[in-house]
Protein backbone atom coordinates (compact mmCIF):
# COMPACT_ATOMS: atom_id res chain seq x y z
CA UNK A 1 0.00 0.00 0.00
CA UNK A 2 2.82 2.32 0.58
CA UNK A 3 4.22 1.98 -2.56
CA UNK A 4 1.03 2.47 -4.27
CA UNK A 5 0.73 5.60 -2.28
CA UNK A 6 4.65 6.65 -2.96
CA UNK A 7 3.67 5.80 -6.72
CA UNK A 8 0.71 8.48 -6.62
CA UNK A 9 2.75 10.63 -4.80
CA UNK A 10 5.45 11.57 -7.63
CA UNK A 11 3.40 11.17 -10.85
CA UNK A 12 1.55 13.76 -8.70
CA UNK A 13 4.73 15.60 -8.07
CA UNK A 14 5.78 15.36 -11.22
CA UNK A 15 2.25 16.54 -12.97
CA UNK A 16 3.40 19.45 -10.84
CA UNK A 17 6.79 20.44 -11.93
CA UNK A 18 5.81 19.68 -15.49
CA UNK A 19 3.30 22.60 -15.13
CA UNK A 20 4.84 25.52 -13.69
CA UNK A 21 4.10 28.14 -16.53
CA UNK A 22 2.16 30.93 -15.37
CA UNK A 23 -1.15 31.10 -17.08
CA UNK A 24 -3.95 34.02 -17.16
CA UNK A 25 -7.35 33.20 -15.74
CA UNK A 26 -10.31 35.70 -17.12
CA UNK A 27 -12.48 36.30 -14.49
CA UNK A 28 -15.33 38.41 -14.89
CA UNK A 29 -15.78 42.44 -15.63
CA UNK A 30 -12.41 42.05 -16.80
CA UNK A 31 -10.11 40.75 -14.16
CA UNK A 32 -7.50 38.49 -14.73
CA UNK A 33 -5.59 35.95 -12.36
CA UNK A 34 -1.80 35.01 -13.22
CA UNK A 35 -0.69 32.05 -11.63
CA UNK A 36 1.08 28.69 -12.11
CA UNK A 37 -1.25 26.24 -13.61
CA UNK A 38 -0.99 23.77 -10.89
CA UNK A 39 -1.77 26.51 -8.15
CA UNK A 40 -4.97 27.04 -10.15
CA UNK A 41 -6.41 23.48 -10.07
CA UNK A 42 -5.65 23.24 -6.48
CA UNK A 43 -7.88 26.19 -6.22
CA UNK A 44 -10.52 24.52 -8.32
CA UNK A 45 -10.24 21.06 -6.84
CA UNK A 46 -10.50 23.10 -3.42
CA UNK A 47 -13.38 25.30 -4.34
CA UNK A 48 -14.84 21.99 -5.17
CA UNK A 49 -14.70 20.24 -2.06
CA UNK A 50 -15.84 23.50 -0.25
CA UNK A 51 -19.24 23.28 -2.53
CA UNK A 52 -19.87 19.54 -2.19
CA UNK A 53 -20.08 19.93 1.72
CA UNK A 54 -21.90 22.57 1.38
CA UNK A 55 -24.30 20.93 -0.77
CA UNK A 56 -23.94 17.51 1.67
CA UNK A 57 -24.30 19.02 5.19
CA UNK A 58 -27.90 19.77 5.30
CA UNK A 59 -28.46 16.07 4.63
CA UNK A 60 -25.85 14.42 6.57
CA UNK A 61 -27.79 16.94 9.40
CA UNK A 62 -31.07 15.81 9.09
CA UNK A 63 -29.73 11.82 8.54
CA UNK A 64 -28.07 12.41 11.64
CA UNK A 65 -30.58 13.74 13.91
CA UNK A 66 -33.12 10.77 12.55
CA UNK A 67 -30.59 7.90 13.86
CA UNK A 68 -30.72 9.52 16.96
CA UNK A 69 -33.93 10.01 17.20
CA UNK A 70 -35.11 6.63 15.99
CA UNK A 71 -35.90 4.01 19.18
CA UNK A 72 -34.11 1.24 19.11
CA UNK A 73 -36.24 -2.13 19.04
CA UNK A 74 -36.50 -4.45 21.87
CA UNK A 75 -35.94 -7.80 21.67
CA UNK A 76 -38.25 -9.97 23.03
CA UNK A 77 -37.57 -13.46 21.40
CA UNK A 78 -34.87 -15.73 22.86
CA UNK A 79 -31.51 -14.97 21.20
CA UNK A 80 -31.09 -19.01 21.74
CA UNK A 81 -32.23 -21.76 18.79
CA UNK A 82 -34.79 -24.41 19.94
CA UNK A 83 -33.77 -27.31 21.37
CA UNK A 84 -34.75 -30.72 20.25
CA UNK A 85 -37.02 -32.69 21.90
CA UNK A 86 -34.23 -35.37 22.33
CA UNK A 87 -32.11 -33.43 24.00
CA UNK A 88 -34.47 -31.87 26.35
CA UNK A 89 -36.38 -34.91 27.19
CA UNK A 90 -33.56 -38.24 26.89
CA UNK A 91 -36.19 -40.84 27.94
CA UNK A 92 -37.54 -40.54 24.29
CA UNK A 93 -36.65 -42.94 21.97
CA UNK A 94 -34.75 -40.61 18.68
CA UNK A 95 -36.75 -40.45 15.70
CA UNK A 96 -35.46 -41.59 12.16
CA UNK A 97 -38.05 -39.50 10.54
CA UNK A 98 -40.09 -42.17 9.61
């Protein structure tokens, strides 16, 4: 697993120093951002992230406050399987099932 993770890691890395060149983002109304490419899809993987909790925690809320509010069943059967009647009785004779 570590060397799967080391692998990742520096084609990662790599990715990285591969794409240092500064490139221009248009915004709106005009504005432009100048920044290293890589820098910039951080931002957007980031930005990303931010939004899908966002989007998420509402839910995760109200799935959370209906576990805990949610009784939890009693059991009222015997957590134990039957036992046979030879085994609770030995004076029978066992039957072959026929």
């Amino acid at each position: 697993m570590w060397l799967l993770n080391a692998a990742i890691f520096f084609v990662l890395f790599a990715f990285a120093l591969n794409n240092q060149d500064a490139v221009t983002l248009h915004l709106f109304f005009g504005a432009r951002w100048q920044a290293p490419l890589v820098l910039i899809l951080l931002c957007a993987l980031l930005i990303g992230v931010v939004l899908g909790v966002i989007v998420m925690l509402p839910l995760w809320l109200r799935a959370r406050r209906r576990r805990h509010e949610t009784p939890v069943p009693v059991q009222t059967a015997s957590p134990l399987p039957p036992v046979p009647d030879a085994v609770a009785n030995p004076t029978l004779p066992p039957s072959h099932g026929s």
